[in-house]
N, C-alpha and C. Protein backbone atom coordinates (compact mmCIF):
# COMPACT_ATOMS: atom_id res chain seq x y z
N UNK A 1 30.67 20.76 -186.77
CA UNK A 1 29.58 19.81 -186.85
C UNK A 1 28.27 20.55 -187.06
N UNK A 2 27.37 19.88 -187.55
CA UNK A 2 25.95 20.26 -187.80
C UNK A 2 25.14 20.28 -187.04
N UNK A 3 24.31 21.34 -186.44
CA UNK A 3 22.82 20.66 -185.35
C UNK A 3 21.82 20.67 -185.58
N UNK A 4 22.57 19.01 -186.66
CA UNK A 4 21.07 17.97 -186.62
C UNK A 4 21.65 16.84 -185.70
N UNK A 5 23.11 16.78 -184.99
CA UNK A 5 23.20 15.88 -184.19
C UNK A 5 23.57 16.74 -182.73
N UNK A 6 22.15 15.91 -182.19
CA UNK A 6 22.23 16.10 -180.44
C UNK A 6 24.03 16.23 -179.93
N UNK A 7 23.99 16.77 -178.89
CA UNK A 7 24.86 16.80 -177.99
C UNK A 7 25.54 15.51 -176.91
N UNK A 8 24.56 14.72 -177.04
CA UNK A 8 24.83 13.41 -176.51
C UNK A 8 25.06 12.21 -177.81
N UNK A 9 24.80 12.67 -178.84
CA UNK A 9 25.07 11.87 -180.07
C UNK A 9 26.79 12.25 -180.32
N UNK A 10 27.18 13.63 -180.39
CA UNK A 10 28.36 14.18 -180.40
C UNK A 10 29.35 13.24 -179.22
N UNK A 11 28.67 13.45 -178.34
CA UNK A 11 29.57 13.06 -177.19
C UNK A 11 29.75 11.45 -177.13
N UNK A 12 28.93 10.45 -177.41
CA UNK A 12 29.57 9.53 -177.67
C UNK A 12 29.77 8.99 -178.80
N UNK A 13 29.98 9.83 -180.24
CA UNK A 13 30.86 10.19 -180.95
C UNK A 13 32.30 10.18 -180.69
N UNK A 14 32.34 11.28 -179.67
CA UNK A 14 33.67 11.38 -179.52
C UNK A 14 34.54 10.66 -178.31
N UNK A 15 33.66 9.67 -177.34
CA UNK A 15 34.07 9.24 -176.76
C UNK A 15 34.62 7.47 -177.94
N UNK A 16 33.73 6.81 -179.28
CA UNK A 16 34.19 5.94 -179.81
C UNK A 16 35.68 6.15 -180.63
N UNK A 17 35.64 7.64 -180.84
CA UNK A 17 36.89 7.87 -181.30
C UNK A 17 37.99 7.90 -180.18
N UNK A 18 37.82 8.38 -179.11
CA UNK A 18 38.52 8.10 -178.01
C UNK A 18 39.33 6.62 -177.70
N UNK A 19 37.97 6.19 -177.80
CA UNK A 19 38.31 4.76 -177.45
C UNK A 19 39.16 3.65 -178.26
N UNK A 20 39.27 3.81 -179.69
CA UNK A 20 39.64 3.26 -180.95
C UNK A 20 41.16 3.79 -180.88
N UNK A 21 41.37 5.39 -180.75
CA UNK A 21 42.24 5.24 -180.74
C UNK A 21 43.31 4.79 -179.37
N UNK A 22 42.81 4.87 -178.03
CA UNK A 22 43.44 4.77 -176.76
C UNK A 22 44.07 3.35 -177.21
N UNK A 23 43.54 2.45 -177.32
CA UNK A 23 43.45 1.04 -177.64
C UNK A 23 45.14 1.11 -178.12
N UNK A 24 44.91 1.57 -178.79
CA UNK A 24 46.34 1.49 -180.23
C UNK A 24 47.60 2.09 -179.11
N UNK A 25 47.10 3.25 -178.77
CA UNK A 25 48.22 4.19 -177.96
C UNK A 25 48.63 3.50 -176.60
N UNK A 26 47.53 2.82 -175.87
CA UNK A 26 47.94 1.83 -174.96
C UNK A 26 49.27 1.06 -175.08
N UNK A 27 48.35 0.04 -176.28
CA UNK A 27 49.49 -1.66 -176.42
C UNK A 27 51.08 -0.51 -177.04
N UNK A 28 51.00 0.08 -177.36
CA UNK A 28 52.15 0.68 -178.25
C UNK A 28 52.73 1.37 -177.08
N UNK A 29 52.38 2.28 -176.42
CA UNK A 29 53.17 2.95 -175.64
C UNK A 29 54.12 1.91 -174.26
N UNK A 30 53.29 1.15 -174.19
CA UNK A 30 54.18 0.20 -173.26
C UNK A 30 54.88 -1.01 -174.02
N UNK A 31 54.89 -0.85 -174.66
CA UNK A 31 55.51 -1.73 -175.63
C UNK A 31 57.08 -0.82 -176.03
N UNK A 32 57.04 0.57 -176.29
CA UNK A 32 57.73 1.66 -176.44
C UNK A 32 58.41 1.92 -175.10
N UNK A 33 57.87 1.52 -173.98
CA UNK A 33 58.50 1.54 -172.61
C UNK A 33 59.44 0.91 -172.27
N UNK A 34 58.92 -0.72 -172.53
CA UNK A 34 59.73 -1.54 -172.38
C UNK A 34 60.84 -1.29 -173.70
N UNK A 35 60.79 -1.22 -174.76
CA UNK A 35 61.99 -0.97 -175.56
C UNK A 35 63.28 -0.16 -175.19
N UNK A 36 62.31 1.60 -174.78
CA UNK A 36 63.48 2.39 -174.13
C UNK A 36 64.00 1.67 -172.83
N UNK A 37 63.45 1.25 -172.22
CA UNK A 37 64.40 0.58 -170.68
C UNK A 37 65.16 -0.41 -171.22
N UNK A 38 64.79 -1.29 -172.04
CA UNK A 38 65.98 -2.41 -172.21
C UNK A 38 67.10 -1.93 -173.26
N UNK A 39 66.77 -0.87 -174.06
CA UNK A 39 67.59 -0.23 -174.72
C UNK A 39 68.75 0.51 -173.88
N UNK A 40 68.62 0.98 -172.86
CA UNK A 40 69.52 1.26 -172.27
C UNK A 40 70.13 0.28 -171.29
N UNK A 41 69.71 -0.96 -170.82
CA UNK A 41 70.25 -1.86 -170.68
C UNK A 41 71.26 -2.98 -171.27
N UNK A 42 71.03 -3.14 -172.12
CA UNK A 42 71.42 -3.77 -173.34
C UNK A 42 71.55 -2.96 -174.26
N UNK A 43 72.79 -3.83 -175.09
CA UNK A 43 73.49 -2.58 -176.19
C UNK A 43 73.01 -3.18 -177.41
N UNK A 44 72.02 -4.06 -177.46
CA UNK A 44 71.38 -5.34 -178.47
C UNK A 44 70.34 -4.27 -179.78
N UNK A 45 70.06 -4.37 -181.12
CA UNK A 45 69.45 -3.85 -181.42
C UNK A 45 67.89 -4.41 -181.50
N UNK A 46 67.75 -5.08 -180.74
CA UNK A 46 66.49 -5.54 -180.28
C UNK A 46 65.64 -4.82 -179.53
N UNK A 47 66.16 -4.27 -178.37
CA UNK A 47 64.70 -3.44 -177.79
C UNK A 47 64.83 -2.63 -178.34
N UNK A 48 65.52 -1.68 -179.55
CA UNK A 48 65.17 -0.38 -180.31
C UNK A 48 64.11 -0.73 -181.22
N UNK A 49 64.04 -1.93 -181.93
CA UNK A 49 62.97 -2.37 -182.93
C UNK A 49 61.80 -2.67 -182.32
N UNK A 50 61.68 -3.13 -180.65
CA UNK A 50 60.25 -3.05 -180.09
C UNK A 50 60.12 -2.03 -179.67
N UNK A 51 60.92 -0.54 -179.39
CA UNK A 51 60.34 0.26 -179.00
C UNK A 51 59.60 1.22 -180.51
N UNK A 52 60.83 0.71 -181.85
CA UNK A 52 60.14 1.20 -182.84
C UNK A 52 58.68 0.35 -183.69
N UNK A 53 58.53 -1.06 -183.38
CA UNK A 53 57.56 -1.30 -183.34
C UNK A 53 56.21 -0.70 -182.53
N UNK A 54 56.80 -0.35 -181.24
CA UNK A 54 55.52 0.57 -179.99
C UNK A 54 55.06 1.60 -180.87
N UNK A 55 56.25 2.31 -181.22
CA UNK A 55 55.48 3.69 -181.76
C UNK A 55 55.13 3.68 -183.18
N UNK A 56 55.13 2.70 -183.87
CA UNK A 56 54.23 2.29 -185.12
C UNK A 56 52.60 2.15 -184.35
N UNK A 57 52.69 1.02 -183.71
CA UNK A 57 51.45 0.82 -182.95
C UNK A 57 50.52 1.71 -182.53
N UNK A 58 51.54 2.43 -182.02
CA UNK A 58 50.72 3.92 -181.34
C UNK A 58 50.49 4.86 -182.80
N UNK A 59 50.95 5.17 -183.24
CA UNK A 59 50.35 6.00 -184.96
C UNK A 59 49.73 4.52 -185.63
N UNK A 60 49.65 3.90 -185.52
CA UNK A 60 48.84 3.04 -186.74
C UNK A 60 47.54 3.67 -186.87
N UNK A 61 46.73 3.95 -186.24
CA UNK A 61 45.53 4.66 -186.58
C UNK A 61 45.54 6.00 -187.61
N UNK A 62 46.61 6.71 -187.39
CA UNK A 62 46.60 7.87 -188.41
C UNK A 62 47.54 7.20 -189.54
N UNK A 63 48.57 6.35 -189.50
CA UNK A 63 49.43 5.51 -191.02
C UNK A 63 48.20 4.91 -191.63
N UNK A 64 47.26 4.10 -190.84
CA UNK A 64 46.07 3.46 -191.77
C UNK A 64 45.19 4.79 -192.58
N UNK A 65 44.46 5.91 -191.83
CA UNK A 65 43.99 6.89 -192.36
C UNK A 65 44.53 7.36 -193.31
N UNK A 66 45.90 7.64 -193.57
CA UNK A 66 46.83 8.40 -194.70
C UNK A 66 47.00 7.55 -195.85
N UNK A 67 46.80 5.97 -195.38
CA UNK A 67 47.46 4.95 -196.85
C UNK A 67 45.73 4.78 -197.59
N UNK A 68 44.39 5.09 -196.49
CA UNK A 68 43.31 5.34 -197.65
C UNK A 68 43.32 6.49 -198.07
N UNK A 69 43.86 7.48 -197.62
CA UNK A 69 43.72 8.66 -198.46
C UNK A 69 44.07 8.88 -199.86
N UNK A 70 44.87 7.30 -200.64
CA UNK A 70 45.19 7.47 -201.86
C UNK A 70 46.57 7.32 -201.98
N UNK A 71 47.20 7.43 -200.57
CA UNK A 71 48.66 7.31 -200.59
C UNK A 71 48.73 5.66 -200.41
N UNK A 72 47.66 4.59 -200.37
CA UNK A 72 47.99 3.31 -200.16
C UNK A 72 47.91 2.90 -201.22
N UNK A 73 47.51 2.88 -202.23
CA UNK A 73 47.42 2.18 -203.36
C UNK A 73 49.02 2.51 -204.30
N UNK A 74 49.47 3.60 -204.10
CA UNK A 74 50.69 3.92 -204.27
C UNK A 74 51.75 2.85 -203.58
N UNK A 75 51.45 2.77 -202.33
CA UNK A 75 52.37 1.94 -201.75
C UNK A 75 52.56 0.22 -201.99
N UNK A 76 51.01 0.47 -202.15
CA UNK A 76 50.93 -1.51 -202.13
C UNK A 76 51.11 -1.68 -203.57
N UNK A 77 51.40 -1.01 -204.40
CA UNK A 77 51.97 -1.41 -205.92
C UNK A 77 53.23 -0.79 -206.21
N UNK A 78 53.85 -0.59 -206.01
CA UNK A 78 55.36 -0.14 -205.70
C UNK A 78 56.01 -0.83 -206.67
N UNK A 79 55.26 -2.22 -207.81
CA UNK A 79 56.49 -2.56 -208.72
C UNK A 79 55.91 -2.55 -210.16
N UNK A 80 55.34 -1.11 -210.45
CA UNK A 80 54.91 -0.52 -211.44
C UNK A 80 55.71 0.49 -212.02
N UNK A 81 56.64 0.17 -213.27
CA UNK A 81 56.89 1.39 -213.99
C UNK A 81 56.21 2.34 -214.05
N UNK A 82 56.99 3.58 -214.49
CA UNK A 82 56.13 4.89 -214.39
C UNK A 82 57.22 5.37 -215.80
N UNK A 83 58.06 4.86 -216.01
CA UNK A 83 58.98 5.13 -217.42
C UNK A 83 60.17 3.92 -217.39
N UNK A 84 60.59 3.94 -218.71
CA UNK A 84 61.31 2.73 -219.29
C UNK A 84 63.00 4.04 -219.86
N UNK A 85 63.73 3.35 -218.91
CA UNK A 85 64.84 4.17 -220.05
C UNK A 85 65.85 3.28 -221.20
N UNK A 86 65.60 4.02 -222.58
CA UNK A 86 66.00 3.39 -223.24
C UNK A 86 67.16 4.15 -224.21
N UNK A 87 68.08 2.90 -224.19
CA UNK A 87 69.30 3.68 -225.09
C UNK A 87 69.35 3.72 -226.34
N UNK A 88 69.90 5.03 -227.06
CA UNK A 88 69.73 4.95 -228.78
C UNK A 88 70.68 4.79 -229.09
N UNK A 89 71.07 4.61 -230.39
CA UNK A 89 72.23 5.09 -230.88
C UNK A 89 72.27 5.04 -232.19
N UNK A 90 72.39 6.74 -232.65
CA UNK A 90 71.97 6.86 -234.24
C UNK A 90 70.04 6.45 -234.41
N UNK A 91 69.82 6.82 -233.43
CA UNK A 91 68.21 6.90 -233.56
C UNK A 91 67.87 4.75 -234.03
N UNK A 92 68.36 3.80 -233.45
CA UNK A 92 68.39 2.53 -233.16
C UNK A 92 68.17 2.29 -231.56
N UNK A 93 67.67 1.83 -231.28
CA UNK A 93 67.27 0.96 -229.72
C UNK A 93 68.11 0.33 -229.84
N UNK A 94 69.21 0.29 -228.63
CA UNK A 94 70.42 -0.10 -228.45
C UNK A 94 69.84 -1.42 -227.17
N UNK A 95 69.48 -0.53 -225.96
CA UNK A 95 68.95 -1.38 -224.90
C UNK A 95 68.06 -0.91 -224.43
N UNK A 96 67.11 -1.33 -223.03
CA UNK A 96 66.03 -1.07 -222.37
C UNK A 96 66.18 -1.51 -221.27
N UNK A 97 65.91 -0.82 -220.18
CA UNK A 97 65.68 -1.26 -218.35
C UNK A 97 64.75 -2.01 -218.21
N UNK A 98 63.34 -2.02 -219.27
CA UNK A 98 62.45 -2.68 -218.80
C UNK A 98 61.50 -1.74 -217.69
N UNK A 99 61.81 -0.54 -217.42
CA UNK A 99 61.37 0.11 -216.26
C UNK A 99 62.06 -0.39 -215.02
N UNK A 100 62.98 -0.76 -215.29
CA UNK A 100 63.40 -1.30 -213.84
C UNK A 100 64.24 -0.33 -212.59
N UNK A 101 64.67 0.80 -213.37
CA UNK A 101 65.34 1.95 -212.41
C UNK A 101 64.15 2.65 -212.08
N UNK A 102 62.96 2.57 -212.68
CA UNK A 102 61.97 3.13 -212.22
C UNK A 102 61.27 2.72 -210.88
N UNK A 103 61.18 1.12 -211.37
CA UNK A 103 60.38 -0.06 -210.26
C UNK A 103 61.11 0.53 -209.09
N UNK A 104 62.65 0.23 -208.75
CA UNK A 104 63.30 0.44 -207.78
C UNK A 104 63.10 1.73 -206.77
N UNK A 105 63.54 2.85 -207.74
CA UNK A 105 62.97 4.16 -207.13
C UNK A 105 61.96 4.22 -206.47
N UNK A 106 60.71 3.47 -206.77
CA UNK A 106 59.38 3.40 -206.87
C UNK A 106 59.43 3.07 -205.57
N UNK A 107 60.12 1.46 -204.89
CA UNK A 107 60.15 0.89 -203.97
C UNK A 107 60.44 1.81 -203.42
N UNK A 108 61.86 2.42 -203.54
CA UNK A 108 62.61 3.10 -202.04
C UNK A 108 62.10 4.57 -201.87
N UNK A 109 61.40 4.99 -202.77
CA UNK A 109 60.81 6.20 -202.50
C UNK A 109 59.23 6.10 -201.28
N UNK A 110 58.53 4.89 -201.62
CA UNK A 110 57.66 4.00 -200.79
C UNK A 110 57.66 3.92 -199.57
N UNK A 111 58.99 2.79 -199.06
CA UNK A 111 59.74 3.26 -198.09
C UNK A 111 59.97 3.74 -197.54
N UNK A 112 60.84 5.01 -197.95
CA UNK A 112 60.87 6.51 -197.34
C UNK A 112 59.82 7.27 -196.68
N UNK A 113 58.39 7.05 -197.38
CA UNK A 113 57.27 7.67 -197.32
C UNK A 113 56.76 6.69 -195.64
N UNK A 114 56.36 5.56 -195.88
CA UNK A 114 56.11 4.88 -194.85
C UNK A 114 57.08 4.84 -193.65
N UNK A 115 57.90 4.83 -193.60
CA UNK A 115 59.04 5.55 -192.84
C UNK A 115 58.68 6.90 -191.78
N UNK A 116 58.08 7.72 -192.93
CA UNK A 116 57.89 9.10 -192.44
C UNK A 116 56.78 8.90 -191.46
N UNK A 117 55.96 8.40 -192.76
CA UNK A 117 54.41 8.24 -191.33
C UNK A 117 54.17 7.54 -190.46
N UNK A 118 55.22 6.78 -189.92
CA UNK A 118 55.14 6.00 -189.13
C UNK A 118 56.12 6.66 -187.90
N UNK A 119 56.68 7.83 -188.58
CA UNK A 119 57.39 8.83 -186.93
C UNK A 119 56.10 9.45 -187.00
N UNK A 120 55.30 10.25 -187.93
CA UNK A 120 54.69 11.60 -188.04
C UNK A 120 53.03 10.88 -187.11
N UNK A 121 53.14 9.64 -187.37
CA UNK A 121 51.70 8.69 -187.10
C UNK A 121 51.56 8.89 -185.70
N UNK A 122 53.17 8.71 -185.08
CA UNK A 122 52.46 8.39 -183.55
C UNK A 122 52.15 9.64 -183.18
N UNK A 123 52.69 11.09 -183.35
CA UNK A 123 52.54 12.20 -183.18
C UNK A 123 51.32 12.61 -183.11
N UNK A 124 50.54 12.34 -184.71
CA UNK A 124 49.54 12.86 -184.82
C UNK A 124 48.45 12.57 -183.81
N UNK A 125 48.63 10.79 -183.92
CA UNK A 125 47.77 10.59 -183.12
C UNK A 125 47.71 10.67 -181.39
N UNK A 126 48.54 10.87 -180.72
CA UNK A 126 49.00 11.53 -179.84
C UNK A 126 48.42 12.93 -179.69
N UNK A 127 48.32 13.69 -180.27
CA UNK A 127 47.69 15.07 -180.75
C UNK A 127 46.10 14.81 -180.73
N UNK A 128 45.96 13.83 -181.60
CA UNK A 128 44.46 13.34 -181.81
C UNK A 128 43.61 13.81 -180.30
N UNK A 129 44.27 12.26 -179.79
CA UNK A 129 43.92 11.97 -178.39
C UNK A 129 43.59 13.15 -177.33
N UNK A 130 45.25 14.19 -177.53
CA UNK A 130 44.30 15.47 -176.78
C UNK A 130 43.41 16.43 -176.85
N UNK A 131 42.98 16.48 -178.56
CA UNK A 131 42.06 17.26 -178.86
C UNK A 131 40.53 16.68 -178.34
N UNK A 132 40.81 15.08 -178.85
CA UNK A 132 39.54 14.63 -178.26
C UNK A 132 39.36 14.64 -176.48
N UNK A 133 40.37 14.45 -175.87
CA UNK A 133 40.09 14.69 -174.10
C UNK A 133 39.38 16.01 -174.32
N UNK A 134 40.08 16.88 -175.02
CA UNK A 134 39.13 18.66 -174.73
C UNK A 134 37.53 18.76 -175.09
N UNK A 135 37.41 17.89 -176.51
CA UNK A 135 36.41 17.96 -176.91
C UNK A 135 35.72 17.46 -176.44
N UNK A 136 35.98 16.49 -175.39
CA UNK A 136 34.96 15.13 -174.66
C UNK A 136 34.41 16.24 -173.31
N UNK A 137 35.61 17.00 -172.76
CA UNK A 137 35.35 17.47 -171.72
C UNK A 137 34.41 18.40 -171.82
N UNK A 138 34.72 19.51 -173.07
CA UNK A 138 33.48 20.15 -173.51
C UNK A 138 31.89 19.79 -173.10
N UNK A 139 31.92 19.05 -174.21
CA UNK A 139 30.67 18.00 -174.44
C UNK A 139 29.64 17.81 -173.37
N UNK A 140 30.81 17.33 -172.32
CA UNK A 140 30.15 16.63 -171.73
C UNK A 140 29.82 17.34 -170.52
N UNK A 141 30.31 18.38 -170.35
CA UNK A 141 29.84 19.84 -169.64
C UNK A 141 28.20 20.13 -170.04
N UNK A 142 27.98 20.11 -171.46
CA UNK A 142 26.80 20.65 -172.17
C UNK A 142 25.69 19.40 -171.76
N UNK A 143 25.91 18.15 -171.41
CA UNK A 143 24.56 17.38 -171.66
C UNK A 143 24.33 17.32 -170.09
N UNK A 144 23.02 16.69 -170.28
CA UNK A 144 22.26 16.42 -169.08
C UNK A 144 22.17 15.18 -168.91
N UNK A 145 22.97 14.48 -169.41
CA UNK A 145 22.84 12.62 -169.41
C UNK A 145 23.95 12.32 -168.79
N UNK A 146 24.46 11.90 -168.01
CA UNK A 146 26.15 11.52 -167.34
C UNK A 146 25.71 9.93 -167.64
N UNK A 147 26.96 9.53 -168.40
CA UNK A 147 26.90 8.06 -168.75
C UNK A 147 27.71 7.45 -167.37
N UNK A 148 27.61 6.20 -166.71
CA UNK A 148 28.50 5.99 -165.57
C UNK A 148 29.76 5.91 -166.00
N UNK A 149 30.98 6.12 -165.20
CA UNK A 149 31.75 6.00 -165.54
C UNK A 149 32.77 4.96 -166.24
N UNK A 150 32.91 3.73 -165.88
CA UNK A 150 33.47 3.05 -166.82
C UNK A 150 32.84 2.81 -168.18
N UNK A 151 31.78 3.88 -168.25
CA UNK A 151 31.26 3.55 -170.22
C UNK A 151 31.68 5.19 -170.57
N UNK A 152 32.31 5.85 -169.93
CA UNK A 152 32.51 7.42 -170.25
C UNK A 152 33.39 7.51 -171.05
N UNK A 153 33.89 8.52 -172.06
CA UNK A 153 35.00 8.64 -172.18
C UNK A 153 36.42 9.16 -170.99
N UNK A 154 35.67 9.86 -169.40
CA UNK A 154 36.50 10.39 -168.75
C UNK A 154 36.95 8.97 -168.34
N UNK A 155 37.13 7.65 -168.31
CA UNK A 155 37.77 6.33 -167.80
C UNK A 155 38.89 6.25 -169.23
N UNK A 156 38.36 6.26 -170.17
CA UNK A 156 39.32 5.83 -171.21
C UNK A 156 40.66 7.62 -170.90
N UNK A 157 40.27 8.53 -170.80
CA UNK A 157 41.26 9.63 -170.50
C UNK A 157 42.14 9.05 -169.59
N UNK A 158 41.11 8.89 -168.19
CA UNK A 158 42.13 8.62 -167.21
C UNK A 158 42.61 7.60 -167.67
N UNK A 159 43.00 6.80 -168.05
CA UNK A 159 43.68 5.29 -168.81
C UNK A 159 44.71 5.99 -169.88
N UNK A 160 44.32 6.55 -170.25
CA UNK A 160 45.47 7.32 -171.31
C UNK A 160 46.49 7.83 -170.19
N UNK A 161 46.30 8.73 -169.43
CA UNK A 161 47.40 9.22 -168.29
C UNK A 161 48.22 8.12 -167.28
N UNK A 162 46.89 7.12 -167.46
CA UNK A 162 47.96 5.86 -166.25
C UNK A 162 48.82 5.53 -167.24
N UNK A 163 48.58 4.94 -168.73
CA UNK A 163 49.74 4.99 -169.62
C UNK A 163 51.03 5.46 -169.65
N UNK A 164 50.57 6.44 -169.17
CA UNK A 164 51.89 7.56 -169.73
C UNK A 164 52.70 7.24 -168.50
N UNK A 165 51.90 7.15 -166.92
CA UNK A 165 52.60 7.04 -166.17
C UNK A 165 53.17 5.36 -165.93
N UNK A 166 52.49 4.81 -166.54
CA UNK A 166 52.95 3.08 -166.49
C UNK A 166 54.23 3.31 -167.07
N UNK A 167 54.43 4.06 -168.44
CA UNK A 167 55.47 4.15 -169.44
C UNK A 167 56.87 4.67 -168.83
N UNK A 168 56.38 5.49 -167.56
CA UNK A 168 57.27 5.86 -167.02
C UNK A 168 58.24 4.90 -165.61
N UNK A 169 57.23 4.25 -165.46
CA UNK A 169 56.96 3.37 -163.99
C UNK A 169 58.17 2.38 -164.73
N UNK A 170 57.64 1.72 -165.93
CA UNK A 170 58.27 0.56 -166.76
C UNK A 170 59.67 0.74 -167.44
N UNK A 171 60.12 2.29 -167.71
CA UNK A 171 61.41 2.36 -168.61
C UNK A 171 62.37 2.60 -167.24
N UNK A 172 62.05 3.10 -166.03
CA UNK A 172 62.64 3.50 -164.68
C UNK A 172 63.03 2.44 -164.38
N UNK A 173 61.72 1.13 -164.14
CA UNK A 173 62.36 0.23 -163.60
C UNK A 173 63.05 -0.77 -164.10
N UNK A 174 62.82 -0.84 -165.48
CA UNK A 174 64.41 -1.50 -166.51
C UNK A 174 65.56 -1.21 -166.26
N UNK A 175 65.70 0.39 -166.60
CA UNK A 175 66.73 0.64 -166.20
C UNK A 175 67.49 0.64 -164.92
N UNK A 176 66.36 0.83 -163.88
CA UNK A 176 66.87 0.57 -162.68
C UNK A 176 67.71 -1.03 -162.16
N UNK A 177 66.57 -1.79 -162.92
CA UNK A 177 67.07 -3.26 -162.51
C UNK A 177 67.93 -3.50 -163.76
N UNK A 178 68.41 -2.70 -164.60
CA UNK A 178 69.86 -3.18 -165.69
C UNK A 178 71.09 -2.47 -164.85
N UNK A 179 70.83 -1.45 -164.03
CA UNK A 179 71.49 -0.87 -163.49
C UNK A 179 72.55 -1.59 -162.17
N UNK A 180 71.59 -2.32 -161.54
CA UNK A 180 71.78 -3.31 -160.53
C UNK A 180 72.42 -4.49 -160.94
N UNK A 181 71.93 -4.60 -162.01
CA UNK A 181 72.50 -5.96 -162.30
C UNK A 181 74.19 -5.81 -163.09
C-alpha cells in the first residue's frame, strides 16, 4: 500500500474486507456443519449437497472475484461456437455440426472450471480471512484510535473462531443424536 493512506484508513479498510467476507464464511460454514453431521447420519444424498452448497457459500466471494476477472463472460456464454466441423468429400461439403461438438465441449469444459472454483473458492477465501486477522492485528497495534469493540474488526475475528467452533459443536451433535437414535 501507499502512504497517502493513514493507518486508520488502512485499518478499517481491512476490517470492511473482514467483514464482507466473514458474512459469507459464517452462513456457509454452518450450513457445511449441518451437512457433514447429517451426512453421517443418513445415507441420503441430501445433506452432502447442503454441505456442498455451505462450501460454495463460504468461497463465493473469491468464485465471484475470478468470474470478473474475465473468466465470467466465458462462462455465462457457454453456447458459442468457437469452430464448426465439417465433412468433405472429394473437396464437396458433405455435412456440418453447426458448431455443435464445439457448443457442448464449451458447456462441459465451463462446468469443470466452476466446479474447480468452487472447491479452490472456499480455500482461498478461508486463507483470505487469515491473512486479514494478521493484517488487522498489525494495524491495529500501529494506531492510536481503538474503535469499540463491536465496530472492530477484533469482534468479527472472534466470530470467525466461534464459527469454527459452532461447526464443530453442530456436526458432534448430529452425529451424536443420529447415533442415539
Amino acid at each position: 500500500m501507499s502512504d497517502e493512506y493513514t493507518i486508520e484508513e488502512r485499518l478499517d479498510g481491512c476490517r470492511v474486507a473482514l467483514q464482507k467476507n466473514s458474512i459469507f464464511y459464517w452462513i456457509g460454514i454452518v450450513l457445511f456443519g449441518i451437512g457433514n453431521g447429517l451426512s453421517d447420519v443418513t445415507q441420503s444424498g441430501f445433506p452432502v449437497a447442503i454441505a456442498w452448497i455451505g462450501w460454495g457459500i463460504v468461497g463465493l466471494p473469491k468464485i465471484i472475484a475470478m468470474l470478473k476477472g474475465g473468466f465470467g463472460a466465458a462462462l455465462f456464454s457457454p453456447f458459442k461456437a468457437d469452430y464448426e466441423v465439417v465433412t468433405l468429400q472429394n473437396g464437396v461439403r458433405i455435412s456440418s455440426d453447426g458448431g455443435s461438438e464445439s457448443i457442448f465441449t464449451n458447456f462441459v469444459g465451463k462446468l469443470f472450471m466452476a466446479g474447480l472454483f468452487l472447491v479452490i473458492g472456499g480455500i482461498f477465501t478461508i486463507l483470505h480471512l487469515i491473512v486479514l486477522t494478521f493484517r488487522y492485528w498489525g494495524l491495529s497495534r500501529k494506531t492510536k484510535i481503538k474503535p469499540p469493540f463491536k465496530q472492530s474488526g477484533g469482534f468479527i475475528i472472534l466470530m470467525n473462531w466461534a464459527v469454527i467452533f459452532a461447526y464443530l459443536v453442530i456436526t458432534i451433535f448430529i452425529a451424536f443424536l443420529g447415533g442415539a437414535l
